[in-house]
Protein backbone atom coordinates (compact mmCIF):
# COMPACT_ATOMS: atom_id res chain seq x y z
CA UNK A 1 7.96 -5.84 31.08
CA UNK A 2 7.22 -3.40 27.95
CA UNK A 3 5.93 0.18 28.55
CA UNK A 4 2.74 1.18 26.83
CA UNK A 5 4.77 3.38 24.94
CA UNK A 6 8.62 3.56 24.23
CA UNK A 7 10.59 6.65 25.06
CA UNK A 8 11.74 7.68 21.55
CA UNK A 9 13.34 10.71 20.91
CA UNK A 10 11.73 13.51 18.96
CA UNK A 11 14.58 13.89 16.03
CA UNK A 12 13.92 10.32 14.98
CA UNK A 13 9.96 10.88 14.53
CA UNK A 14 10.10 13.03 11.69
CA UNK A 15 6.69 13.17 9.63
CA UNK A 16 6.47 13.36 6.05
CA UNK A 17 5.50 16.13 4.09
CA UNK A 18 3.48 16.59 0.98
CA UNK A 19 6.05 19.00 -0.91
CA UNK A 20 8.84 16.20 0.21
CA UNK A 21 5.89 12.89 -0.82
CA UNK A 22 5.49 14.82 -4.61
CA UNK A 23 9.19 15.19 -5.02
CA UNK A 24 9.87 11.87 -4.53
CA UNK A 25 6.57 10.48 -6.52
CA UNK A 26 8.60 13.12 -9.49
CA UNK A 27 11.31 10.81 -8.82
CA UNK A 28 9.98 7.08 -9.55
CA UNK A 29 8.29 8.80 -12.63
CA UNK A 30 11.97 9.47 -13.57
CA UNK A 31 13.34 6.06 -13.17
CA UNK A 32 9.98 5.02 -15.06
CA UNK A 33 10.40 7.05 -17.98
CA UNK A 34 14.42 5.71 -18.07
CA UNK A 35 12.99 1.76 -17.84
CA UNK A 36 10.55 3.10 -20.84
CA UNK A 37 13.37 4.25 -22.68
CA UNK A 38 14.82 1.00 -21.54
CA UNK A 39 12.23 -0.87 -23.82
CA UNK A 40 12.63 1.10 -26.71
CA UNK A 41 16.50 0.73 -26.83
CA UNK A 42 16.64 -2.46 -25.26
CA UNK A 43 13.65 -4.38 -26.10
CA UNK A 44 15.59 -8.15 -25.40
CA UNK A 45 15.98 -6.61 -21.52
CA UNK A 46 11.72 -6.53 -21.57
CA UNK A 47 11.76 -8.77 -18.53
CA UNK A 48 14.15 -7.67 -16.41
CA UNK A 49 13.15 -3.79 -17.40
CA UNK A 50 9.44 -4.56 -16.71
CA UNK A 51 9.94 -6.20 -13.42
CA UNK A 52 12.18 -3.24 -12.46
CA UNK A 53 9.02 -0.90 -13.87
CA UNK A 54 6.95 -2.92 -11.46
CA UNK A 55 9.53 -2.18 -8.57
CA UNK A 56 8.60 1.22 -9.49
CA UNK A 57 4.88 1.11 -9.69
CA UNK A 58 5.43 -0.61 -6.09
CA UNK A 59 6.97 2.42 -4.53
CA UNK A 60 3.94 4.51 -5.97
CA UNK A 61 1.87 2.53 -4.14
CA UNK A 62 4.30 3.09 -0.59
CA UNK A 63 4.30 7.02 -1.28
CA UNK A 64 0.59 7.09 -1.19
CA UNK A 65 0.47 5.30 1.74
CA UNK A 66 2.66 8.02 3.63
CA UNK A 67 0.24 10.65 2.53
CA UNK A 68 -2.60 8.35 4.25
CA UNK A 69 -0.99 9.16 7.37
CA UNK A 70 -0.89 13.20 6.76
CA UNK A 71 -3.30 15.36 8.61
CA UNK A 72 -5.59 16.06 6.37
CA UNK A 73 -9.26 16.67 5.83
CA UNK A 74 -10.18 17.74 2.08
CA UNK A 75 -7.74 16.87 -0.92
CA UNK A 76 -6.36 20.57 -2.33
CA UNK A 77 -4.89 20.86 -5.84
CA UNK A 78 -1.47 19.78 -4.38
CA UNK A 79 -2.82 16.66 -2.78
CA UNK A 80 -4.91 15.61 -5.83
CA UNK A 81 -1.67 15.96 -7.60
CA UNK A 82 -0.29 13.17 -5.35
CA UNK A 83 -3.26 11.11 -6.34
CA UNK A 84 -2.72 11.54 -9.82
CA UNK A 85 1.39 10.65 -9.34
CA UNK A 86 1.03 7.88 -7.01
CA UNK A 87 -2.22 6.89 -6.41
CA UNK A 88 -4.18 6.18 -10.12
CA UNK A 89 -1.23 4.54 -11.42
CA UNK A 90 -1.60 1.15 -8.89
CA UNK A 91 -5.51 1.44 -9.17
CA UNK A 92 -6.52 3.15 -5.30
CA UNK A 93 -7.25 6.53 -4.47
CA UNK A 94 -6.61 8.45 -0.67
CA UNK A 95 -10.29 7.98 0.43
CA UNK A 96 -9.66 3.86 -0.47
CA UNK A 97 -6.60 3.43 1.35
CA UNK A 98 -7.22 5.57 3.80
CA UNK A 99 -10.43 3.64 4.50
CA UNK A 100 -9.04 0.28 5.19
CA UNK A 101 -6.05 1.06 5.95
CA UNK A 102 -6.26 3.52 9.01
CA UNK A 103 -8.73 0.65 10.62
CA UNK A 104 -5.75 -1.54 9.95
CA UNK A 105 -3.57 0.36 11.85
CA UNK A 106 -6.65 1.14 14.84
CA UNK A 107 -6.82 -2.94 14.81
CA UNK A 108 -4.21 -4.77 14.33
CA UNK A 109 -3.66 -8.61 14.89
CA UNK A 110 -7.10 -7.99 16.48
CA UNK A 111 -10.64 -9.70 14.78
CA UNK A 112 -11.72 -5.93 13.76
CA UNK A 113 -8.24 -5.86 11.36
CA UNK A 114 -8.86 -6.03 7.48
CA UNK A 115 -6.12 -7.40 6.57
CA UNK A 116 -5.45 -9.85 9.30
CA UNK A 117 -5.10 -13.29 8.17
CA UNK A 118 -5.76 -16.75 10.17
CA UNK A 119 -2.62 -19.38 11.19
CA UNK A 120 -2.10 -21.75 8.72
CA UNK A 121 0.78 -24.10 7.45
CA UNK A 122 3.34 -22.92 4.09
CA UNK A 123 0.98 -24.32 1.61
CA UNK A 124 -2.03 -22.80 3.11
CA UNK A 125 0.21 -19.55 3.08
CA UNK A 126 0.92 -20.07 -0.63
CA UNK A 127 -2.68 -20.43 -1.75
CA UNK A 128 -3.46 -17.28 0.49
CA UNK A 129 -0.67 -15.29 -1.53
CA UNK A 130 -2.40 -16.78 -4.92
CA UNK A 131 -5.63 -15.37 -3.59
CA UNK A 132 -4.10 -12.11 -3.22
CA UNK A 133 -2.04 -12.41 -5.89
CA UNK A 134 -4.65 -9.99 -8.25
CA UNK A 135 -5.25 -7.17 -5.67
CA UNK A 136 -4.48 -4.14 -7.90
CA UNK A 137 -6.71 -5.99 -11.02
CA UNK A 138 -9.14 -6.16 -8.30
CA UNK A 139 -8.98 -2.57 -7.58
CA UNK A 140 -9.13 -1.72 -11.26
CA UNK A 141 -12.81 -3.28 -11.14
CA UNK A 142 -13.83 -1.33 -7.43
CA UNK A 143 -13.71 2.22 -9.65
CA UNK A 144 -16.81 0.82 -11.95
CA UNK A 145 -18.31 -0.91 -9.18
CA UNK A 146 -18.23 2.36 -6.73
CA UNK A 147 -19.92 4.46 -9.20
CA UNK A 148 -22.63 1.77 -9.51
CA UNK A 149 -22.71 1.98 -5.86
CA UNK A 150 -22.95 6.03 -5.90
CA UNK A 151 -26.56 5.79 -7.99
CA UNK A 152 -27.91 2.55 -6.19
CA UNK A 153 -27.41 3.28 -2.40
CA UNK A 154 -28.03 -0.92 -2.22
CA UNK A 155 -24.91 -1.83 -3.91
CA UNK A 156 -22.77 0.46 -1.07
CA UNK A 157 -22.63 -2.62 1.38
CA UNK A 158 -20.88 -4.89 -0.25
CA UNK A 159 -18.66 -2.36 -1.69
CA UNK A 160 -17.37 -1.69 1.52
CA UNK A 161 -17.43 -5.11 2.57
CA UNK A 162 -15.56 -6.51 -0.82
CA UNK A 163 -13.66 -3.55 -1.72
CA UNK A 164 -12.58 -1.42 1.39
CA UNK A 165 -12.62 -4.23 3.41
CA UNK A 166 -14.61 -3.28 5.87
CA UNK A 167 -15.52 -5.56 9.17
CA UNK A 168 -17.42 -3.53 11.35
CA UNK A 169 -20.60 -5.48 10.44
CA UNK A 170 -22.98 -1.76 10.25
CA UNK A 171 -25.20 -0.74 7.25
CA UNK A 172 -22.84 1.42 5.55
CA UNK A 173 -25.49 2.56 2.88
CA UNK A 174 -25.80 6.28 3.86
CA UNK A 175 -22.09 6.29 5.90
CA UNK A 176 -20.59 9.63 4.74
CA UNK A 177 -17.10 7.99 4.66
CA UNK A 178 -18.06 5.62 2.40
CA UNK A 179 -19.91 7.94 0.33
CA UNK A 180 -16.91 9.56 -0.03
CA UNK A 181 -14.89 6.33 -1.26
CA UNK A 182 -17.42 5.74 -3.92
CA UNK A 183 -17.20 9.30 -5.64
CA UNK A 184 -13.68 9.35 -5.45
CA UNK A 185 -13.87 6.82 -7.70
CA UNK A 186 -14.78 8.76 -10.26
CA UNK A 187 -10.58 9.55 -10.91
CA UNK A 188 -9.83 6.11 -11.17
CA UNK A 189 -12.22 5.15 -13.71
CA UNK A 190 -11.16 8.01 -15.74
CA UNK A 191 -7.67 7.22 -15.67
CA UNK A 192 -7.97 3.52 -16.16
CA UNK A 193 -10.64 4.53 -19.47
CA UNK A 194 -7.36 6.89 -20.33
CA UNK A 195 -5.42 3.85 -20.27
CA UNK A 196 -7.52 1.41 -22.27
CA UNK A 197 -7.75 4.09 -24.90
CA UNK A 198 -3.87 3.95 -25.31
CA UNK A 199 -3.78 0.38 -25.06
CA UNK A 200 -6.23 0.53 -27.98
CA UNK A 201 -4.33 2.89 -29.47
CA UNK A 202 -0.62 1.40 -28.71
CA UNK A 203 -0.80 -2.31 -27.61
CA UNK A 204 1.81 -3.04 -27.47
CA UNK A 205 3.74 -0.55 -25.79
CA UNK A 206 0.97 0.45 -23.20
CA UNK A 207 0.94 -3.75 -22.70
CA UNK A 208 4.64 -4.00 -21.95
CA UNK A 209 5.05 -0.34 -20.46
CA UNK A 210 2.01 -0.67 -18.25
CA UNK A 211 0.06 -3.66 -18.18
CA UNK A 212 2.73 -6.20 -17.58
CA UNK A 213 4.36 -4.05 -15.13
CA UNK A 214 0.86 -3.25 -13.25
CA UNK A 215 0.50 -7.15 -13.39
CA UNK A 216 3.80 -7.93 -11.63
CA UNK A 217 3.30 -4.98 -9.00
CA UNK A 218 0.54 -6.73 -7.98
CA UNK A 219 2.26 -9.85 -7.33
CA UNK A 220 4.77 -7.47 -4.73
CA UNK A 221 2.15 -5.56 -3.21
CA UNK A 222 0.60 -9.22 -2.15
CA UNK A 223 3.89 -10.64 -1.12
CA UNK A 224 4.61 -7.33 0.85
CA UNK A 225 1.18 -7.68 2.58
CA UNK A 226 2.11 -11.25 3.61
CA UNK A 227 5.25 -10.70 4.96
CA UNK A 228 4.54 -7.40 6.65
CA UNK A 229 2.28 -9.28 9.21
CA UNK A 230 1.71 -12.34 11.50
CA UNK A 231 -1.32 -14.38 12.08
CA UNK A 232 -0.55 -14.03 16.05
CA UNK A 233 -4.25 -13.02 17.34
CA UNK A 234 -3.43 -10.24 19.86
CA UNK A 235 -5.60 -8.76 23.02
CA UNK A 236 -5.03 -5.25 22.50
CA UNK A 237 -2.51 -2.39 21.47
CA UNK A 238 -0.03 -2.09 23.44
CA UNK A 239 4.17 -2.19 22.61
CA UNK A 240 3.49 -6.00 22.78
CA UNK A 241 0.88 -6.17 20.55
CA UNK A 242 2.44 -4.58 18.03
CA UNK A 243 6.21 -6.25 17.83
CA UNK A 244 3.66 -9.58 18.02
CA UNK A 245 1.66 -8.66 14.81
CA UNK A 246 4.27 -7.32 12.28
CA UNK A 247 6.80 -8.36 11.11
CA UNK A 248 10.38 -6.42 9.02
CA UNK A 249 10.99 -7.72 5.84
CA UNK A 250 12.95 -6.91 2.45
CA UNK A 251 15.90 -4.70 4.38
CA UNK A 252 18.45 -5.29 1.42
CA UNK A 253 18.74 -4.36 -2.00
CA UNK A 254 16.07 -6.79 -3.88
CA UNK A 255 13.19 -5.23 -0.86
CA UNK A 256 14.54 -1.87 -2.05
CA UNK A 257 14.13 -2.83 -5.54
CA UNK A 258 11.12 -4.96 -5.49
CA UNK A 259 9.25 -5.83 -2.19
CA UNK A 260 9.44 -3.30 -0.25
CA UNK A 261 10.72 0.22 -1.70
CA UNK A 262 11.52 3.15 -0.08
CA UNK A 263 11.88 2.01 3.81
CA UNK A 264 8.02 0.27 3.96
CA UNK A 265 10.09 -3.24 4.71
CA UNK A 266 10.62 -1.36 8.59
CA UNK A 267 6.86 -2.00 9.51
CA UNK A 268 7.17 -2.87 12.66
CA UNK A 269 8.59 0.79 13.44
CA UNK A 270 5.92 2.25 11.16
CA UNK A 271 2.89 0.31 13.01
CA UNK A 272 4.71 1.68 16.34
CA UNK A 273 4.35 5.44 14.47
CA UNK A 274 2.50 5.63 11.86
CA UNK A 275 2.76 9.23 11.11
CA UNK A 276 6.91 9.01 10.95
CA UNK A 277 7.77 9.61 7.25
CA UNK A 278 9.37 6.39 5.71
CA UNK A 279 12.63 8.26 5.32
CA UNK A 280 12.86 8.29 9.21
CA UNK A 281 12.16 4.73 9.26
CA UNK A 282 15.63 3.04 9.04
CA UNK A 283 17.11 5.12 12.28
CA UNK A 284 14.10 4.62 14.06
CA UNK A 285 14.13 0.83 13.39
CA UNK A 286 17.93 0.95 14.96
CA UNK A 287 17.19 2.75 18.01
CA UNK A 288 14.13 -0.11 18.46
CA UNK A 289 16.58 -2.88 18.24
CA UNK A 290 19.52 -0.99 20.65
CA UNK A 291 16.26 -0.72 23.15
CA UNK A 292 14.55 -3.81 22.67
CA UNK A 293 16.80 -6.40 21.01
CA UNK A 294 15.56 -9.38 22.26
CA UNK A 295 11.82 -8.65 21.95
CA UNK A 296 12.07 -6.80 18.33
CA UNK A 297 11.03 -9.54 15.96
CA UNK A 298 13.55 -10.81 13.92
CA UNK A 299 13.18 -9.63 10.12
CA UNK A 300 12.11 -11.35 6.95
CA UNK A 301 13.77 -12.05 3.95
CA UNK A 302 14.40 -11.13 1.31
């Protein structure tokens, strides 16, 4: 029978760090500026170079998700920084995420979970991942739609509902949290105006640097949300729970590329502690399977 809680030991729970999340947000901005480059010198590579941009824009996306699970209560310059690097880039800022996704983690595989999705058969899973499919688009359009919803308290319901997913089924309209969501939209929209000026400006670079990129990032992000989690309904929270609902995926070198950058393809691990940093992930995911190898759920592919 599983323990409520597995005995792991401290050296493998290492947290992240904000110094150590903005060096390695400097880092994919390196490897974007060499697959910009890339287009310029090698513009019949476009495909390959953009998909390999999106790869990028991806693991943005996975080093703002770390900071969600930092301690902390008001963004300072070095955390707005982050925000800039990581967040506005793949549309979401750290009130957003942290909004739908900290419930995800409180409730997963249970009704209460945003992002958990019924049973249903390889085709039904197909049309749910087409459905998905435009999730960073989608969040493009929740910037505008927040700072509607900051001036007309009535439009503050369903942008929680719609855009932080939110299930809880309460009138939102005055939450604070919420509140908060829908001014710290006011980053996004500036950045995305930023962008349609250079797109303006610059088609077609800011189109094939950016756009097309952004468009197949999206595509990963809802691929990685699929894979990352079952449709098993679970009862509570426990060690059981957990190795029920989620699920490893991407562990070789097109998940480190593509579908899941920088360790977020070790998810079961991560829902078991959130708060590890993803560069812990990997050894943590080991011990799990030395402990537990018949119970940890077999991984994904690719």
């Amino acid at each position: 029978m599983l323990p409520p809680r597995a005995p792991v030991p401290p050296e493998l729970l290492g947290r992240a760090s904000l110094s150590g999340l903005l060096r390695l947000a400097a880092l994919q901005w390196g490897y974007l500026l060499l697959g910009w480059c890339g287009l310029v010198l090698f513009p019949r590579a476009a495909p390959l170079l953009a998909l390999l941009l999106a790869g990028r824009l991806h693991a943005l996306g996975v080093i703002l998700h770390d900071a969600i699970h930092l301690p902390w209560r008001r963004k300072g310059p070095a955390l707005r920084l982050l925000e800039l690097l990581a967040g506005l880039p793949v549309a979401t800022t750290l009130e957003a995420m942290r909004y739908h996704h900290l419930r995800h983690h409180r409730d997963a595989g249970l009704p209460s979970d945003p992002y958990r999705r019924p049973p249903a058969s390889p085709w039904r899973q197909a049309l749910m991942w087409l459905r998905v499919l435009p999730i960073l688009p989608f969040w493009v359009l929740r910037g505008p739609f927040g700072l509607l919803a900051w001036g007309l308290p009535a439009l503050r319901q369903p942008y929680a509902r719609l855009f932080l997913q939110d299930r809880s089924g309460k009138d939102l309209t005055h939450d604070a949290e919420v509140l908060a969501c829908v001014r710290a939209e006011t980053a996004q929209v500036l950045f995305h105006l930023a962008v349609l000026a250079a797109a303006l400006r610059w088609p077609h670079a800011v189109g094939l640097g950016y756009g097309l990129p952004f468009l197949l990032a999206s595509g990963l992000c809802a691929w990685r949300l699929l894979a990352e989690h079952t449709p098993r309904t679970v009862q509570g929270r426990t060690l059981g729970d957990v190795l029920a609902c989620t699920s490893d995926h991407g562990l070789g070198w097109l998940g480190r590329l593509f579908t899941a950058p920088l360790n977020v393809g070790c998810h079961v691990v991560h829902h078991l502690h959130p708060q590890v940093s993803l560069h812990h992930l990997p050894r943590l995911r080991a011990w799990y399977l030395l402990r537990y190898d018949t119970l940890y759920p077999r991984p994904r592919r690719p």
